[in-house]
N, C-alpha and C. Protein backbone atom coordinates (compact mmCIF):
# COMPACT_ATOMS: atom_id res chain seq x y z
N UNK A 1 106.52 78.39 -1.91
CA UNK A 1 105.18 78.92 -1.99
C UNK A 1 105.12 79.90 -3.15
N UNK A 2 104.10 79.63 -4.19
CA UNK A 2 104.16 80.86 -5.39
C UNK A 2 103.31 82.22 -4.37
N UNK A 3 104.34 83.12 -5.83
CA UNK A 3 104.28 84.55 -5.44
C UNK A 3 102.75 85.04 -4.68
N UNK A 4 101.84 84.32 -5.58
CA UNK A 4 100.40 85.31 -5.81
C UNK A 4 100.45 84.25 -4.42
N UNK A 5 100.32 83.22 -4.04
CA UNK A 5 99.36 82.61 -2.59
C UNK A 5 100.48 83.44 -1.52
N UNK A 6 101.72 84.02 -1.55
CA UNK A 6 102.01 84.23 -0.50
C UNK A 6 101.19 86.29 -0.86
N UNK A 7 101.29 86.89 -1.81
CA UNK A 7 100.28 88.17 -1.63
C UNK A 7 98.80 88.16 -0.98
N UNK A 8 98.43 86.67 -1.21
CA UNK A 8 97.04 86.65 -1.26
C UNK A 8 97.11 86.19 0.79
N UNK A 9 98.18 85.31 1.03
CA UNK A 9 97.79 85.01 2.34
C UNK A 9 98.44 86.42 3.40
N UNK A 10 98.68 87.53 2.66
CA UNK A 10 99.16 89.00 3.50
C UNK A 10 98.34 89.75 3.75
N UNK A 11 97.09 89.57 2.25
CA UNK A 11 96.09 90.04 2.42
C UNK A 11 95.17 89.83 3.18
N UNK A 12 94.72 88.55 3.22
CA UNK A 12 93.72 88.22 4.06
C UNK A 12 94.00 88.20 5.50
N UNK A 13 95.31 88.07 6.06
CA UNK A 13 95.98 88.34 7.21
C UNK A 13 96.17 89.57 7.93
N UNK A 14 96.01 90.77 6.91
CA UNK A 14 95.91 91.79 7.18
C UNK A 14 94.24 92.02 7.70
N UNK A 15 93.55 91.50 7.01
CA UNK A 15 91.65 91.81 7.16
C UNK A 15 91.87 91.58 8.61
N UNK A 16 92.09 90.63 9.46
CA UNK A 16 91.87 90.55 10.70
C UNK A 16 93.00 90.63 12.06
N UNK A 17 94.26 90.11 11.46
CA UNK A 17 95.27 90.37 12.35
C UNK A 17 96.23 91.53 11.82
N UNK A 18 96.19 92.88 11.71
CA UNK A 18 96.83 94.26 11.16
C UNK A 18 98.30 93.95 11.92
N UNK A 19 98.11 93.84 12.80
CA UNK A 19 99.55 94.44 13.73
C UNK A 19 100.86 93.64 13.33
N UNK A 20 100.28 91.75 13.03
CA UNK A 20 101.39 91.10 12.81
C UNK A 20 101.75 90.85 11.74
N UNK A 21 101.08 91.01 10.71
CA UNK A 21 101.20 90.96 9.43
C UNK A 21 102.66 91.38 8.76
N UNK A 22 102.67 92.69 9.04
CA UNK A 22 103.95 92.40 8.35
C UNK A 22 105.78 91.68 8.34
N UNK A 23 105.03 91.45 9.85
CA UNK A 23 106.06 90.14 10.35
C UNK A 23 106.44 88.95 9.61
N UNK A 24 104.79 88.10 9.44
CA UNK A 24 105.07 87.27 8.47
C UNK A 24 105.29 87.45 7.77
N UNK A 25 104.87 88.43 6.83
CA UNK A 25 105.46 89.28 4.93
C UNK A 25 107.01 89.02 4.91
N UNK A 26 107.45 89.40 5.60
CA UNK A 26 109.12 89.14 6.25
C UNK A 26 109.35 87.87 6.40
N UNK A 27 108.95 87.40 7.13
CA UNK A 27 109.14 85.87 7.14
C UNK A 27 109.11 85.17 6.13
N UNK A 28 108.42 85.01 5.29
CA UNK A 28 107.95 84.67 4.26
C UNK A 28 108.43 84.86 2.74
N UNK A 29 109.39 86.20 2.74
CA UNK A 29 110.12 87.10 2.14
C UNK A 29 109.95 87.94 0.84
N UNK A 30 108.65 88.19 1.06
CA UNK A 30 108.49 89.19 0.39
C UNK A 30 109.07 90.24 0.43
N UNK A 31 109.30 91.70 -0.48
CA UNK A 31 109.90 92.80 -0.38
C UNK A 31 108.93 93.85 0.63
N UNK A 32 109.79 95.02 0.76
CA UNK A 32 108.61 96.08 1.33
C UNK A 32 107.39 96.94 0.86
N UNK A 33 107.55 96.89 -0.52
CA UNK A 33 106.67 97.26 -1.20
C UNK A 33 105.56 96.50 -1.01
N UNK A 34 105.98 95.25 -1.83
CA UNK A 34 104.48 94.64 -1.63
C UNK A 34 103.86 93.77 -0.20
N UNK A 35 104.69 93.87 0.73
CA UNK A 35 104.07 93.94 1.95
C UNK A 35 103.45 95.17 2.37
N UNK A 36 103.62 96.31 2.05
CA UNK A 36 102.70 97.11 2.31
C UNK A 36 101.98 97.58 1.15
N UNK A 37 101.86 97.36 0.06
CA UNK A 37 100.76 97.17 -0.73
C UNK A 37 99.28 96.65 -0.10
N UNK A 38 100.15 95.05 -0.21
CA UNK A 38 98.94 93.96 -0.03
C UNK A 38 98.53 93.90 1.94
N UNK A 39 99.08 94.81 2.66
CA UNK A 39 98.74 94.93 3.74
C UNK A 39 97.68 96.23 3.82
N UNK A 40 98.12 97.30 3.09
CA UNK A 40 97.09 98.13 3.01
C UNK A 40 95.51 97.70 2.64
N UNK A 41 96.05 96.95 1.15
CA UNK A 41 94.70 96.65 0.68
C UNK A 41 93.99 95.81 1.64
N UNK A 42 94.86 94.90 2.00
CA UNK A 42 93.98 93.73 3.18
C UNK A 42 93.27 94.51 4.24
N UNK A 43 93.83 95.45 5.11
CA UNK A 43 92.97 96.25 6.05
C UNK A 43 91.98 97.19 5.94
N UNK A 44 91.64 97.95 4.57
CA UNK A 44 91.08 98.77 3.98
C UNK A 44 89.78 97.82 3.61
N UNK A 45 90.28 96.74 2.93
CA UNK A 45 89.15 95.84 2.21
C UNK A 45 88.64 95.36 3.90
N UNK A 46 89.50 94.61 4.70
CA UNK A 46 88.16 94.09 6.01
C UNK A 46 87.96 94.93 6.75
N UNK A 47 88.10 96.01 6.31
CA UNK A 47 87.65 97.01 7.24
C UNK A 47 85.84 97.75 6.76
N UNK A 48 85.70 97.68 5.50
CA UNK A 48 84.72 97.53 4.45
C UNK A 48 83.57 95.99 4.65
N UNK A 49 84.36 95.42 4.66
CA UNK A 49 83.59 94.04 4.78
C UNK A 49 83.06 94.14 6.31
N UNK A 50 83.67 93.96 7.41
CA UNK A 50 83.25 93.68 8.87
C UNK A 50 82.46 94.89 8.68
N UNK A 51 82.74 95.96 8.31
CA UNK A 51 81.60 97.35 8.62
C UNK A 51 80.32 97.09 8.21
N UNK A 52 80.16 96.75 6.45
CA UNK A 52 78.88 96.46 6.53
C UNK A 52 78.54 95.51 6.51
N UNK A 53 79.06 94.32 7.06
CA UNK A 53 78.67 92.67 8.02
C UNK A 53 78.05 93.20 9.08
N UNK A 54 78.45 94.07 9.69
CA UNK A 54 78.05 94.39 11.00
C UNK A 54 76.91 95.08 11.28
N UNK A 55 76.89 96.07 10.09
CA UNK A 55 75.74 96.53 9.69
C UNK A 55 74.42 95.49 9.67
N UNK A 56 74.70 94.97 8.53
CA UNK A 56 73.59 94.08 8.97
C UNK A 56 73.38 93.12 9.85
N UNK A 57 74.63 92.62 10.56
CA UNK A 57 73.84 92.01 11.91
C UNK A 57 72.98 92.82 13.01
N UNK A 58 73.14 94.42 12.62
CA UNK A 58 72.83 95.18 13.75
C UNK A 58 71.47 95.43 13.20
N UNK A 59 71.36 95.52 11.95
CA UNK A 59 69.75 95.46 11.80
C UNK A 59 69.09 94.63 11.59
N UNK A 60 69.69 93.16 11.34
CA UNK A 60 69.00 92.15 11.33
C UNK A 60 68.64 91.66 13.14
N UNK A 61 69.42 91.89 14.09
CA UNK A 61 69.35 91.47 15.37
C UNK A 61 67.64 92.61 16.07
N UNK A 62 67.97 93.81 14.91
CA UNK A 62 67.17 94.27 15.33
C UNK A 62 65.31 94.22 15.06
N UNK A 63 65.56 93.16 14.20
CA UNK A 63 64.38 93.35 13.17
C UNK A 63 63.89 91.99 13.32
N UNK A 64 64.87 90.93 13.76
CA UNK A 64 64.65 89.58 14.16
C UNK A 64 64.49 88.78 15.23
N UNK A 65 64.45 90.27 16.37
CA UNK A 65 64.73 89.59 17.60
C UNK A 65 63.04 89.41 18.08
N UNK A 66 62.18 90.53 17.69
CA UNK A 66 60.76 90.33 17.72
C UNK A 66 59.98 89.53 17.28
N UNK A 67 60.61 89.39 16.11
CA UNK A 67 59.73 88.27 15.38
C UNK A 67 60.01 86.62 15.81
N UNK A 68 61.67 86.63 16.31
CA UNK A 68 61.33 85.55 17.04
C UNK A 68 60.86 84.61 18.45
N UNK A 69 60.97 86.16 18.86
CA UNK A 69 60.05 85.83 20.39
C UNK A 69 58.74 85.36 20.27
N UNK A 70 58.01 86.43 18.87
CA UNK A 70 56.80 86.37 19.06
C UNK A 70 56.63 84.98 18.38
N UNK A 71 57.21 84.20 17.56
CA UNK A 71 57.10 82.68 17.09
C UNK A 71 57.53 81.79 17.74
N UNK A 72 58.42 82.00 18.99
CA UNK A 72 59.04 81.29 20.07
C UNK A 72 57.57 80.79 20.96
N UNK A 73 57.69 79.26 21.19
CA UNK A 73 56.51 78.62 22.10
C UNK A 73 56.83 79.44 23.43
N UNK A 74 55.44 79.61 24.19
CA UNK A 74 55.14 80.38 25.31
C UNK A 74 56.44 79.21 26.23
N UNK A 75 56.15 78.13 26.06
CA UNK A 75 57.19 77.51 27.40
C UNK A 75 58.72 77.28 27.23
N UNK A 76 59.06 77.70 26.54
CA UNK A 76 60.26 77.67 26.10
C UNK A 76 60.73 79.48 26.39
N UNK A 77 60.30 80.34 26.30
CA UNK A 77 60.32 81.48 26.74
C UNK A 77 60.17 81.39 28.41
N UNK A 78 59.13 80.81 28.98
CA UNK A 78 59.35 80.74 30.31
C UNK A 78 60.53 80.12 30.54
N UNK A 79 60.87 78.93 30.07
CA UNK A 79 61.73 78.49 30.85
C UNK A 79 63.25 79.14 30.71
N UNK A 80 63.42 79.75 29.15
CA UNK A 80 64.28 81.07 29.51
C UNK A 80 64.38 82.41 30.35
N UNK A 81 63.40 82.61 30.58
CA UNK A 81 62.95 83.52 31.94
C UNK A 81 63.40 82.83 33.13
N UNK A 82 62.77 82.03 33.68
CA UNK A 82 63.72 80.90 34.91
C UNK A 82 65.04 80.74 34.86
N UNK A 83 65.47 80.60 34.14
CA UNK A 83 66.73 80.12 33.73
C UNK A 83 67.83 81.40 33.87
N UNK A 84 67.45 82.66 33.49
CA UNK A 84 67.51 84.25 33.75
C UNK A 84 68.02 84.76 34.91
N UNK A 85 66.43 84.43 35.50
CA UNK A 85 66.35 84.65 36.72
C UNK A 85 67.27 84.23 37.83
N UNK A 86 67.14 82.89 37.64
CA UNK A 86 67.98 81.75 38.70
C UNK A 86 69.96 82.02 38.34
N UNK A 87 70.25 82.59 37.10
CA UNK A 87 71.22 83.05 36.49
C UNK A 87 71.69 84.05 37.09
N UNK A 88 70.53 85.15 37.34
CA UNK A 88 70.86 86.43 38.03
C UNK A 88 71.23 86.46 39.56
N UNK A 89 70.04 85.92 39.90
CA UNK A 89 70.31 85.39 41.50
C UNK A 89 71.88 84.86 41.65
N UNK A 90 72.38 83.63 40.93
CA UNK A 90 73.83 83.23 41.59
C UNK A 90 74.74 84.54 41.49
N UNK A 91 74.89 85.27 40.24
CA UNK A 91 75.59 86.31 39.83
C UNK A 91 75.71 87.25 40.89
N UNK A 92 74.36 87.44 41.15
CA UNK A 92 73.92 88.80 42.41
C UNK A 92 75.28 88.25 43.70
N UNK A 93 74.81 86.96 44.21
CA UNK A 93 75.04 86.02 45.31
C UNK A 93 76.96 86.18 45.16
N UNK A 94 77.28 85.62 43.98
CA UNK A 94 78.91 85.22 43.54
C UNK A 94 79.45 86.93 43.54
N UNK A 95 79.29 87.45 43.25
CA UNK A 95 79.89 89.28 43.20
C UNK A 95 79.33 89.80 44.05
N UNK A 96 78.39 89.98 44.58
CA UNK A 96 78.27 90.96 45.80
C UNK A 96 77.76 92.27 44.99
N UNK A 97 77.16 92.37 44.39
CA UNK A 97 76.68 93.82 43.61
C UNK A 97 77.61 94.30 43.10
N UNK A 98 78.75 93.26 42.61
CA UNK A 98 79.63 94.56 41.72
C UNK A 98 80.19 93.59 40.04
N UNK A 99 79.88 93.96 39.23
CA UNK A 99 80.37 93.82 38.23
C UNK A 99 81.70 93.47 37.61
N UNK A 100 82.12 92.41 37.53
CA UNK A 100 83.31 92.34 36.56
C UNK A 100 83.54 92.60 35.24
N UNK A 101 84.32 93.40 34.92
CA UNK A 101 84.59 93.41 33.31
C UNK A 101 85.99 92.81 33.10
N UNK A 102 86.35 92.24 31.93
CA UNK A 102 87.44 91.77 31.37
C UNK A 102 87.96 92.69 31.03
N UNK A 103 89.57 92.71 30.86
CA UNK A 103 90.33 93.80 30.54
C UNK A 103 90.20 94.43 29.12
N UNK A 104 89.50 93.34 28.15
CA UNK A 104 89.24 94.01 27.07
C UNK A 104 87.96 94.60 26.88
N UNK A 105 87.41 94.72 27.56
CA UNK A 105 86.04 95.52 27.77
C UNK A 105 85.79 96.33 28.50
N UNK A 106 87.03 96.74 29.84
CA UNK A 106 87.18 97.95 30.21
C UNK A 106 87.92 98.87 29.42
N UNK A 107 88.99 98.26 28.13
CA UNK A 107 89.49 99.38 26.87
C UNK A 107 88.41 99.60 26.13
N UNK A 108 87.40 99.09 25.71
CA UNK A 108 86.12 99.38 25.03
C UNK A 108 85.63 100.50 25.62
N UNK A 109 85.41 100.04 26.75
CA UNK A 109 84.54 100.87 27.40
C UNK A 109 84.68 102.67 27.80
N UNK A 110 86.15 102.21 27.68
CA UNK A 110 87.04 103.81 28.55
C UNK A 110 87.21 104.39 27.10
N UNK A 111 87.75 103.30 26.19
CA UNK A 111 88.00 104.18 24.65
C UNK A 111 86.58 105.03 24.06
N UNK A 112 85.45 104.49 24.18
CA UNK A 112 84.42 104.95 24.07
C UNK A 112 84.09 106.27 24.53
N UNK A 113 84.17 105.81 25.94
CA UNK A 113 83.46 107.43 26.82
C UNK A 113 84.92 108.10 26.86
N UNK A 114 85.88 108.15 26.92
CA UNK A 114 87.09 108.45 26.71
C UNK A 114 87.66 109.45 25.85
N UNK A 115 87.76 108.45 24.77
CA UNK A 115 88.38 109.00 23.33
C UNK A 115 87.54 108.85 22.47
N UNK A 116 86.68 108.27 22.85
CA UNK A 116 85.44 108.53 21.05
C UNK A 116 85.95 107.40 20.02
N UNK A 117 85.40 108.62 19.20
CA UNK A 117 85.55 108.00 17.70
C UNK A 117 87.12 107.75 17.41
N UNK A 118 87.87 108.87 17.43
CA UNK A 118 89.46 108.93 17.08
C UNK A 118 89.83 108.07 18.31
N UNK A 119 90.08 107.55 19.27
CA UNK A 119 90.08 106.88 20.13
C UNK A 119 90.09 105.26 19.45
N UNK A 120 89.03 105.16 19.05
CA UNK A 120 88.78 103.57 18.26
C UNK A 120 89.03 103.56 17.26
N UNK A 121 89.35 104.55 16.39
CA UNK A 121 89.69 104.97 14.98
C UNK A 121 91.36 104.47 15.18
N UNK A 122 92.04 105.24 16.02
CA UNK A 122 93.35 105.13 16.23
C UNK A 122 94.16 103.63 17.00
N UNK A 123 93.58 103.33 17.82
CA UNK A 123 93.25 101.87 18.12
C UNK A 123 93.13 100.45 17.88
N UNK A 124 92.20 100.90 16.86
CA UNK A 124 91.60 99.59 15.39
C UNK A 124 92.96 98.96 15.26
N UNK A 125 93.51 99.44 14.58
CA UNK A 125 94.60 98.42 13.35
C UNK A 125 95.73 98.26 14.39
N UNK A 126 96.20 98.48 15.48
CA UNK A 126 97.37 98.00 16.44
C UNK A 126 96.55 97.14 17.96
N UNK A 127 95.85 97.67 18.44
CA UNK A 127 95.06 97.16 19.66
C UNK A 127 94.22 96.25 19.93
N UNK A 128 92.79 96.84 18.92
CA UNK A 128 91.90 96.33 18.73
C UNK A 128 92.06 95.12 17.45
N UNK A 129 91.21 95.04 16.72
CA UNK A 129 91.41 94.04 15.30
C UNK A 129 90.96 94.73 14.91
N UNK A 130 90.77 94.71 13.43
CA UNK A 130 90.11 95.53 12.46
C UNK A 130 88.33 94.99 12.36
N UNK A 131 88.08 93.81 12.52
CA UNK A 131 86.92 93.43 12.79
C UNK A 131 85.86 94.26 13.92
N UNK A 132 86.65 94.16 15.22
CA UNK A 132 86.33 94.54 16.45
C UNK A 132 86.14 96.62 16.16
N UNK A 133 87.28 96.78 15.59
CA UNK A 133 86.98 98.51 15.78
C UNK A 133 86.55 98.47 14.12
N UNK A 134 85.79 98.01 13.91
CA UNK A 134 84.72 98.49 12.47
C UNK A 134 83.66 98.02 12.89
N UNK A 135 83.41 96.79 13.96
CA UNK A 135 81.90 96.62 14.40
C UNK A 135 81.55 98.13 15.89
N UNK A 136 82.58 98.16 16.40
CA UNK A 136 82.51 99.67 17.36
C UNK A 136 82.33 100.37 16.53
N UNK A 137 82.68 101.20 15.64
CA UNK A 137 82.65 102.08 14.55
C UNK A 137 81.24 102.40 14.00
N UNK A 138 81.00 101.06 13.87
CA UNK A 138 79.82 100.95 12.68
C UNK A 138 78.15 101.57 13.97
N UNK A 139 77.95 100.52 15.25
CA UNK A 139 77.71 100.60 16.57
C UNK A 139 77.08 101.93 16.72
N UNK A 140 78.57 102.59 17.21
CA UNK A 140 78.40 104.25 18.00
C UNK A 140 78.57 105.20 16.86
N UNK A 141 79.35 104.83 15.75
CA UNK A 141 79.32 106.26 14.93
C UNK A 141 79.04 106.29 13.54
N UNK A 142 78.01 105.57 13.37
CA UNK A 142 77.44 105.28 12.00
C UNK A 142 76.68 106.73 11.28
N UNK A 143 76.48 107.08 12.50
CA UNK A 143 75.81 108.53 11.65
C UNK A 143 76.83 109.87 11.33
N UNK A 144 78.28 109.73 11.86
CA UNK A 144 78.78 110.44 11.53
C UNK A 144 80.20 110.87 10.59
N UNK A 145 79.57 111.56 9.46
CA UNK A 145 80.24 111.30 7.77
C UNK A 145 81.80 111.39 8.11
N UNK A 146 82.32 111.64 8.94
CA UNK A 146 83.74 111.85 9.33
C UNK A 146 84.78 109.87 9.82
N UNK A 147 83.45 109.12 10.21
CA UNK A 147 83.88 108.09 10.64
C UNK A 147 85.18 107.05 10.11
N UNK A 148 84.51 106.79 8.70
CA UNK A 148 84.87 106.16 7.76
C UNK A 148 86.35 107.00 7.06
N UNK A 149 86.67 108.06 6.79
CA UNK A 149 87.49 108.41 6.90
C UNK A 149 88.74 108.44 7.50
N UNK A 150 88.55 108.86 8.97
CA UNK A 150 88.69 108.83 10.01
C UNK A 150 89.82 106.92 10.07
N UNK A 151 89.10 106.77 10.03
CA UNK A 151 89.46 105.06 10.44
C UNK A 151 90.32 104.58 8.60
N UNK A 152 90.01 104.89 7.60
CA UNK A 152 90.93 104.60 6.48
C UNK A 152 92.29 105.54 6.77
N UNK A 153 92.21 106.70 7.78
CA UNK A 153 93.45 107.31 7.51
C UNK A 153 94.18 106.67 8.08
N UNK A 154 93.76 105.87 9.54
CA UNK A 154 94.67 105.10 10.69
C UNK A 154 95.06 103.93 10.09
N UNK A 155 94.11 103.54 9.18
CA UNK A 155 94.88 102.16 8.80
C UNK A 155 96.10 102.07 7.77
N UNK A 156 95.96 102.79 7.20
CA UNK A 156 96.64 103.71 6.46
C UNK A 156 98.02 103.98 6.99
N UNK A 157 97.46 105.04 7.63
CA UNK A 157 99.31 105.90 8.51
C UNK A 157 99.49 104.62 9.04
N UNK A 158 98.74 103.89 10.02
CA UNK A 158 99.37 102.76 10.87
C UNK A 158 100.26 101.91 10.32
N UNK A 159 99.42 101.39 9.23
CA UNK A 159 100.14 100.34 7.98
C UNK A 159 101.87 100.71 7.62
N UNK A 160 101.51 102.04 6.93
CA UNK A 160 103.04 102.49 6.93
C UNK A 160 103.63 102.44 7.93
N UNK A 161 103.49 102.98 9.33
CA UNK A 161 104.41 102.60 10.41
C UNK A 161 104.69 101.34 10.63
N UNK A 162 104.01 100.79 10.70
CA UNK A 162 104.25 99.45 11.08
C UNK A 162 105.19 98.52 10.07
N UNK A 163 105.10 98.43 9.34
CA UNK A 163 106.00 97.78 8.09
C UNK A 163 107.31 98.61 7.84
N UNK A 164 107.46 99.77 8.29
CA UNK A 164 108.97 100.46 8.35
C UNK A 164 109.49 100.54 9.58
N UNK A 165 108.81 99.84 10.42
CA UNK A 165 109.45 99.58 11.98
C UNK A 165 109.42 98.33 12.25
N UNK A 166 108.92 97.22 11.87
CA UNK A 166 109.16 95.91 11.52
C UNK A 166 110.22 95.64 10.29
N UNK A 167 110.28 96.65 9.27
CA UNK A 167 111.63 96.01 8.10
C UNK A 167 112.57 96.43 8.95
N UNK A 168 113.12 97.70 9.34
CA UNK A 168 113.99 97.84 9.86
C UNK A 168 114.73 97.50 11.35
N UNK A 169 113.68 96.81 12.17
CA UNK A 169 114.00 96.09 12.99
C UNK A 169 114.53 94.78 12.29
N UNK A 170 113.73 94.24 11.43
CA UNK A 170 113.78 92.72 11.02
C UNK A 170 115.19 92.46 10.36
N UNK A 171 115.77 93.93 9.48
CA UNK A 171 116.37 93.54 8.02
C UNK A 171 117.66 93.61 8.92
N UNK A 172 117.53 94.48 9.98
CA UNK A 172 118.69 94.86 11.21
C UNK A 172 119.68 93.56 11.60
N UNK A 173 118.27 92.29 12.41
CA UNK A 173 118.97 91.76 13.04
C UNK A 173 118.85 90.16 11.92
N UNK A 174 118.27 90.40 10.54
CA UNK A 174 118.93 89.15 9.72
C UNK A 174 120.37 89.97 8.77
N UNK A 175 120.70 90.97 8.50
CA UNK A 175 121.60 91.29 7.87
C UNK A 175 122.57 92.15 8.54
């Protein structure tokens, strides 16, 4: 595999899967440098991209959801209303008044009211994906100038940890 497609596939590997990345870099055999080069840049850059992707899905969902109700035929809206309804009813019926959440949406949920911002900031690049904690990010703490920071430092410090605790595990048990 030439040099530049195996930098280029660390990078883009990094935009969404942070944690394993530098596994494959290793695998693959690149040095440590430029596995954490091109891992930094990869998480920094989709961390930029999903933020303001997300951005605008959040104001386009918001700006589009009216306009297409109000162009949506009256019976086609009812029959999504029925459909709702009769939806809610089994739900009510199948749980008994109590709510299930999936395990990854009770860490959302607790990281949120929990730990906040540094909470999902710290989170992002090992737990979460970088996609997932830049659309949370973007969500709950868009108004506050500390965010974005905040979340480049974790990917950041994380990055370095992670690639000097993966070489030296890795280089351990091939040499």
């Amino acid at each position: 595999m030439p040099y530049v497609v195996k930098i280029a596939h660390i990078f883009l590997l990094a935009t969404v899967k942070y944690f394993y990345t530098p596994i494959y870099a290793f695998l693959i055999g690149l040095s440590f440098i430029e596995t954490l080069l091109s891992l930094l840049a990869g998480g920094i850059f989709g961390f930029f991209v999903f933020y303001y992707i997300s951005n605008i899905l959040i104001l386009l969902a918001r700006y589009l959801k009216p306009v297409i109700i109000k162009h949506t035929p009256k019976s086609l809206l009812n029959r999504r209303h029925n459909w709702k309804q009769k939806r809610k009813e089994k739900r009510k019926e199948k749980r008994k008044g109590r709510k299930k959440f999936s395990l990854r949406n009770k860490l959302i949920v607790k990281l949120k009211t929990k730990y906040g911002m540094w909470g999902i900031s710290l989170l992002t690049p090992i737990a979460l994906s970088i996609p997932i904690g830049a659309f949370l990010l973007r969500k709950y703490y868009h108004n506050r100038r500390e965010a974005i920071p905040i979340m480049l430092f974790s990917i950041i410090t994380e990055g370095i940890i992670l690639c000097v605790v993966y070489w030296l595990i890795l280089s351990n048990k091939t040499g």
